[in-house]
C-alpha atoms as a PDB file:
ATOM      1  CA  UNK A   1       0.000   0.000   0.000  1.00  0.00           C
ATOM      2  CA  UNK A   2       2.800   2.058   0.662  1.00  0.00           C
ATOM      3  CA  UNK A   3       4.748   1.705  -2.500  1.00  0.00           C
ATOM      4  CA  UNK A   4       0.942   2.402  -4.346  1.00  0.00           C
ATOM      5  CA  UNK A   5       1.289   5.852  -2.911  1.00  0.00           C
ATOM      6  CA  UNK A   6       4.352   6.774  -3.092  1.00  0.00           C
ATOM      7  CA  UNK A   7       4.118   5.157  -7.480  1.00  0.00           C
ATOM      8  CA  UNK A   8       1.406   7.391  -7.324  1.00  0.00           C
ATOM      9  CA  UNK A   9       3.246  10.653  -6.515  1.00  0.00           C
ATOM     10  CA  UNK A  10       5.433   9.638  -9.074  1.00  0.00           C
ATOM     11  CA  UNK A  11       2.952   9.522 -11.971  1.00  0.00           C
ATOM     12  CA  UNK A  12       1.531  12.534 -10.513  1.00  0.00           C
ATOM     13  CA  UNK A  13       4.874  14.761 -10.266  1.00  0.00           C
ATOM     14  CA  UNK A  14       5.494  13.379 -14.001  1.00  0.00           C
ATOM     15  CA  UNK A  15       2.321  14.180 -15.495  1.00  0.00           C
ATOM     16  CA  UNK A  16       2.823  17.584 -14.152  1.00  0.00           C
ATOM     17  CA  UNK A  17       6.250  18.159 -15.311  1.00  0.00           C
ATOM     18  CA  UNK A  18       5.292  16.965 -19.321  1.00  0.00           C
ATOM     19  CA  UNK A  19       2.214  19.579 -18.676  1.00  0.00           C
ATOM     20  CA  UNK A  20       4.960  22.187 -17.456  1.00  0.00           C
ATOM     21  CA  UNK A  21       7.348  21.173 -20.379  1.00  0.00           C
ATOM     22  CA  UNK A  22       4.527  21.234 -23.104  1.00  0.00           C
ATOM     23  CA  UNK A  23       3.337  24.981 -21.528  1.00  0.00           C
ATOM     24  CA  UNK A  24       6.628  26.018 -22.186  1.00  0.00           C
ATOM     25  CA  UNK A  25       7.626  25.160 -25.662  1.00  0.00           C
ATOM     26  CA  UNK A  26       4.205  26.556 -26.520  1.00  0.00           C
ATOM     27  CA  UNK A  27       5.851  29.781 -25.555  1.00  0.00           C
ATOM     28  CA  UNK A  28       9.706  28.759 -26.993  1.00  0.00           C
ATOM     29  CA  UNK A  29       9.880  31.387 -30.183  1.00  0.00           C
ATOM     30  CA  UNK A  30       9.657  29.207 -33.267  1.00  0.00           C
ATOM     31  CA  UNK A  31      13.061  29.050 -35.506  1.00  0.00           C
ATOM     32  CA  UNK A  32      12.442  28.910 -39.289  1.00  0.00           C
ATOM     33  CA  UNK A  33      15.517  26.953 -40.438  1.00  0.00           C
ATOM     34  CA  UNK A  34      14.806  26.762 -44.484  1.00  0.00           C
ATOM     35  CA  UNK A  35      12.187  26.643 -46.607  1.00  0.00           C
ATOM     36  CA  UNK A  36      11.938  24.211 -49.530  1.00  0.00           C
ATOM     37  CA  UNK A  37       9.319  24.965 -52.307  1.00  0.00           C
ATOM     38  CA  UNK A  38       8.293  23.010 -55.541  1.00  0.00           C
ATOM     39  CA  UNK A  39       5.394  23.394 -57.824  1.00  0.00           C
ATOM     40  CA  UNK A  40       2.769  21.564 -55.567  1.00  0.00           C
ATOM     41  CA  UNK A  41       4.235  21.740 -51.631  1.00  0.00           C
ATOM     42  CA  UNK A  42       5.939  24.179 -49.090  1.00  0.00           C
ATOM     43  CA  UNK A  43       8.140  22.604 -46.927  1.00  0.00           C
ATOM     44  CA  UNK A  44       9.099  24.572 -43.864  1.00  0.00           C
ATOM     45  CA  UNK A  45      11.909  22.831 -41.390  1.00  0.00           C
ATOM     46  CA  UNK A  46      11.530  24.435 -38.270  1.00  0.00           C
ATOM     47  CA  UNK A  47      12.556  24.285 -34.400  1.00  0.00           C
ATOM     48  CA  UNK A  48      10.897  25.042 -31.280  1.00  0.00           C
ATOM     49  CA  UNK A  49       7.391  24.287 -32.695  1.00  0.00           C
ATOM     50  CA  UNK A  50       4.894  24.110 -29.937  1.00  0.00           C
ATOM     51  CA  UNK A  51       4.054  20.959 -28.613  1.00  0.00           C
ATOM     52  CA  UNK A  52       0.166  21.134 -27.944  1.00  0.00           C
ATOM     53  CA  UNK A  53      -2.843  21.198 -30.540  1.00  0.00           C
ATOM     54  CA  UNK A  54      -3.734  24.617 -29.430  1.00  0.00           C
ATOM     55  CA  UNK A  55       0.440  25.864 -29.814  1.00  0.00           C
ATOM     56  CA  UNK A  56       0.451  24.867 -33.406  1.00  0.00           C
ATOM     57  CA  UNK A  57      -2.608  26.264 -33.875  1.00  0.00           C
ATOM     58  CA  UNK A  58      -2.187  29.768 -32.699  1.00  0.00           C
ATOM     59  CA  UNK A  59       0.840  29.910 -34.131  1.00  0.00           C
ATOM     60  CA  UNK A  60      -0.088  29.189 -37.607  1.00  0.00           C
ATOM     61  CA  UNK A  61      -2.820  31.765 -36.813  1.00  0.00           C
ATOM     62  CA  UNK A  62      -0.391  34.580 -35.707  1.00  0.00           C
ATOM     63  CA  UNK A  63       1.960  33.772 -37.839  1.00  0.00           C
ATOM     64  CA  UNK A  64       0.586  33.158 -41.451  1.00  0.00           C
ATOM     65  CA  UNK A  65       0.369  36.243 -42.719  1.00  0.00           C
ATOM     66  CA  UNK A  66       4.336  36.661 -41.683  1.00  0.00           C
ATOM     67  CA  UNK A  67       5.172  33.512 -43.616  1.00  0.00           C
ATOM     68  CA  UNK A  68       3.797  34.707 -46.664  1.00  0.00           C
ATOM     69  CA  UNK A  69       5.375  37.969 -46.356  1.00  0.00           C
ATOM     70  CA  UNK A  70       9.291  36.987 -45.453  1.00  0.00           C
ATOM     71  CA  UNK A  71       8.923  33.433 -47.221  1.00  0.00           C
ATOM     72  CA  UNK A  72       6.309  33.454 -49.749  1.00  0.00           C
ATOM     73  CA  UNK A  73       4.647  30.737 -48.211  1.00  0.00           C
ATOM     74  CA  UNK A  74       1.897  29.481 -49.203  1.00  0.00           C
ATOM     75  CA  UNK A  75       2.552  28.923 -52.773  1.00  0.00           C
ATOM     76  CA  UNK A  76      -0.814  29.017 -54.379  1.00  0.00           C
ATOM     77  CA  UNK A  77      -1.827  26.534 -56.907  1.00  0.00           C
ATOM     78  CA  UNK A  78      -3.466  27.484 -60.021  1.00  0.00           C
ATOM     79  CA  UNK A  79      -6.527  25.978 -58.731  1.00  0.00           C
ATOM     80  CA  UNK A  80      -6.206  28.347 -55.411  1.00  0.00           C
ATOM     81  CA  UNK A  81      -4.775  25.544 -53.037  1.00  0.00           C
ATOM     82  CA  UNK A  82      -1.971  25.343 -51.381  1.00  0.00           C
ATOM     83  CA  UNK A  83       0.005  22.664 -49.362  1.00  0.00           C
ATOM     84  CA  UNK A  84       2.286  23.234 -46.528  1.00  0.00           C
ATOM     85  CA  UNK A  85       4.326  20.436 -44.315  1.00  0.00           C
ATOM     86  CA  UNK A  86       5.872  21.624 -41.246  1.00  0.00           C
ATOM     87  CA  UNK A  87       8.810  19.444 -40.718  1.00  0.00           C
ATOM     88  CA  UNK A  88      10.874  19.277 -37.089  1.00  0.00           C
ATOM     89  CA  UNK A  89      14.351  20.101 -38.165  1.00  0.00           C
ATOM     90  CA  UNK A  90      15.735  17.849 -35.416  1.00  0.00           C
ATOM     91  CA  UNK A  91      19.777  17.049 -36.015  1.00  0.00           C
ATOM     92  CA  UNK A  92      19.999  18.751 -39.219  1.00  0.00           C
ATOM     93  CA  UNK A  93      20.407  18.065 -42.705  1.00  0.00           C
ATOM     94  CA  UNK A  94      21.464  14.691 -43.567  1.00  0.00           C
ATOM     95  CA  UNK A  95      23.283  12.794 -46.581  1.00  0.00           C
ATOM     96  CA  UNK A  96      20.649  10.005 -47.688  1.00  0.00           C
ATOM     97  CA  UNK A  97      22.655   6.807 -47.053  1.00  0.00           C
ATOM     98  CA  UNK A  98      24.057   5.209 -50.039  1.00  0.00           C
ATOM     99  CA  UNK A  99      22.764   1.325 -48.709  1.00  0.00           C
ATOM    100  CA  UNK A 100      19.521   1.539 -49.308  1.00  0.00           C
ATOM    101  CA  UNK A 101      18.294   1.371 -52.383  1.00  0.00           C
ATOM    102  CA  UNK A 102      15.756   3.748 -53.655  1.00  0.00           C
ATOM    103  CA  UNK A 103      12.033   1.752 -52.449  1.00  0.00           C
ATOM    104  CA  UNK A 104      14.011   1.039 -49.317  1.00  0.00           C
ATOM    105  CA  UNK A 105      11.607   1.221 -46.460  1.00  0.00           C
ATOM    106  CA  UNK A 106      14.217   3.295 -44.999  1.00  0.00           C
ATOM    107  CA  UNK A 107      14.908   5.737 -47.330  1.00  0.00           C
ATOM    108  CA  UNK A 108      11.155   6.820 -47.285  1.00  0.00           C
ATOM    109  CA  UNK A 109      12.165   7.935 -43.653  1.00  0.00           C
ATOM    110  CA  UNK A 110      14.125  10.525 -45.204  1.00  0.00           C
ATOM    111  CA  UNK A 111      12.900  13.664 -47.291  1.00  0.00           C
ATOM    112  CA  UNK A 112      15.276  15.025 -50.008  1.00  0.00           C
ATOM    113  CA  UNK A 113      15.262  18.732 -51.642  1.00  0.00           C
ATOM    114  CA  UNK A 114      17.082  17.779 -54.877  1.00  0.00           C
ATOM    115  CA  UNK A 115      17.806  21.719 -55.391  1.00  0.00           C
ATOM    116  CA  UNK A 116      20.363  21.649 -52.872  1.00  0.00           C
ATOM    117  CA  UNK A 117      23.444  20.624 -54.656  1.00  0.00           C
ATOM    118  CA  UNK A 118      25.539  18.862 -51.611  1.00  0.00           C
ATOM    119  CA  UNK A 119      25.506  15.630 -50.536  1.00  0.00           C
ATOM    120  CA  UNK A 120      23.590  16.576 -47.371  1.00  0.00           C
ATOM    121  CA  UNK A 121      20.397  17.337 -48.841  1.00  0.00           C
ATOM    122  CA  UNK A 122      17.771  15.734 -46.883  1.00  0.00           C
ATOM    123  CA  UNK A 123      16.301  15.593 -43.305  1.00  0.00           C
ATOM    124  CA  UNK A 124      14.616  12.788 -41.149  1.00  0.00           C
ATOM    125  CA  UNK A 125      11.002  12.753 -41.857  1.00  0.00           C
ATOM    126  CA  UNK A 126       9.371  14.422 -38.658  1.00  0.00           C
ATOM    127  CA  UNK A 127       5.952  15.880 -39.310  1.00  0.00           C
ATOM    128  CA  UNK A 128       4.588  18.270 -36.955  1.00  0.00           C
ATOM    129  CA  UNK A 129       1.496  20.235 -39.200  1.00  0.00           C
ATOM    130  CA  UNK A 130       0.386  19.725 -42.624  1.00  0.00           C
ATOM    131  CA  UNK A 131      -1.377  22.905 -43.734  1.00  0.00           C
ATOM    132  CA  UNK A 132      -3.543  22.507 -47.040  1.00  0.00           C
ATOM    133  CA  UNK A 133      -7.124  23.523 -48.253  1.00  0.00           C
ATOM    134  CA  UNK A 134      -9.987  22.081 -49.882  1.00  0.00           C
ATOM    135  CA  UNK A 135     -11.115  23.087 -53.425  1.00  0.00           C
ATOM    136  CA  UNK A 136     -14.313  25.105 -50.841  1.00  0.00           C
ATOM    137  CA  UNK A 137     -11.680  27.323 -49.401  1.00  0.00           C
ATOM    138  CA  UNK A 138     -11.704  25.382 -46.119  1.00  0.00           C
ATOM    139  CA  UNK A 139      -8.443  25.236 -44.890  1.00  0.00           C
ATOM    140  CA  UNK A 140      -7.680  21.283 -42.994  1.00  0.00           C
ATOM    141  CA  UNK A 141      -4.717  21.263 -40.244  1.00  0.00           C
ATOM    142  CA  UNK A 142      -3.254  17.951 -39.905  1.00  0.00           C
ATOM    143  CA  UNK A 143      -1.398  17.825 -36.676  1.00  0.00           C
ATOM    144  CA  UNK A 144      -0.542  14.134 -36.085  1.00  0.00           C
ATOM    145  CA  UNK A 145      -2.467  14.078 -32.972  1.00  0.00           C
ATOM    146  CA  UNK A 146      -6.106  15.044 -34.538  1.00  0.00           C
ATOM    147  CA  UNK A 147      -7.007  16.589 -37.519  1.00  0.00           C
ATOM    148  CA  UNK A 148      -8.724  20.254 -37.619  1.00  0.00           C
ATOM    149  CA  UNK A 149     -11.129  21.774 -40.111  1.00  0.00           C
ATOM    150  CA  UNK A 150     -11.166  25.426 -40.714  1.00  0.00           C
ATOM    151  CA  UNK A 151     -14.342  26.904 -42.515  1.00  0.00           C
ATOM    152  CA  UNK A 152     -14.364  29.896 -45.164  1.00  0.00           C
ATOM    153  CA  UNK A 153     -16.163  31.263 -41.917  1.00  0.00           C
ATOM    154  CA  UNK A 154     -13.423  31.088 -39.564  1.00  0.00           C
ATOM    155  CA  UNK A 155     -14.678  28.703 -37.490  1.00  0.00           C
ATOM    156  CA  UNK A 156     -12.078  25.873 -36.332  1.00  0.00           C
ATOM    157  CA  UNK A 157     -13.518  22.367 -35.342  1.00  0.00           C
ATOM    158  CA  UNK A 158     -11.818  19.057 -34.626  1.00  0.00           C
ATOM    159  CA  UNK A 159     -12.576  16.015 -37.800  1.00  0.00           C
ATOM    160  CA  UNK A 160     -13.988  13.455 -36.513  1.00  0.00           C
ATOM    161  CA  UNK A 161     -12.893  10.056 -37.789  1.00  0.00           C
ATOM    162  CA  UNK A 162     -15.665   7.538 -38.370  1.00  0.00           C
END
């Protein structure tokens, strides 16, 4: 009974401190390291992203208009839609290793910008938004913990998978 507690307190004082932690890189100013843009997608490496849901979303909120300004991003389609990833930077860029041949289930774990002419032209595939829209204007955030929909309105509500 005594060990219960005290495993208890524990779980507790850990649950807590992720809380704390996840608060705090909400609030961590978010480091644009490159951005990589083709025809169709926006790719924008980044660190410090928040953590939480509501830290990705704000900050895509407050900081959209910026993007397009300083970065040009989003591209716009012909059709009006656009596609942004939002990829964790993590250790940097990375040469693609020469092993694995090119349907290797490990080289899809790697994403490559062929218009950077070095040898270290690719990154470890770590999403942390997908930004695109539907051919209504609605605007779908993909955050790898739920999925968002945001109306021509303005209104944001969660997708519900059936």
């Amino acid at each position: 009974m005594r060990y219960l507690r005290y495993l208890l307190l524990l779980g507790i004082m850990l649950m807590a401190a992720h809380f704390c932690y996840s608060i705090w890189q909400d609030f961590e100013p978010v480091e644009i390291v490159a951005v990589h843009k083709n025809k169709v997608v926006s790719n924008v490496l980044v660190k410090n992203f928040p953590v939480t849901d509501r830290g990705k979303l704000d900050w895509w909120k407050n900081n959209h208009v910026w993007l397009k300004e300083k970065y040009g991003v989003p591209e716009f389609r012909q059709n009006g839609r656009f596609i942004i990833w939002f990829w964790r930077f993590g250790e940097g860029y990375k040469k693609l290793p020469t092993h694995e041949s090119w349907f290797s289930v490990n080289t899809l774990q790697y994403l490559c910008f062929a218009e950077m002419k070095t040898e270290k032209n690719c990154i470890a595939k770590d999403p942390v938004l997908l930004v695109d829209t539907g051919f209504d204007g609605t605007i779908y955030y993909t955050l790898f913990e739920g999925s968002y929909r945001q109306t021509p309105g303005g209104k944001i509500e969660i997708i519900e998978w059936k």
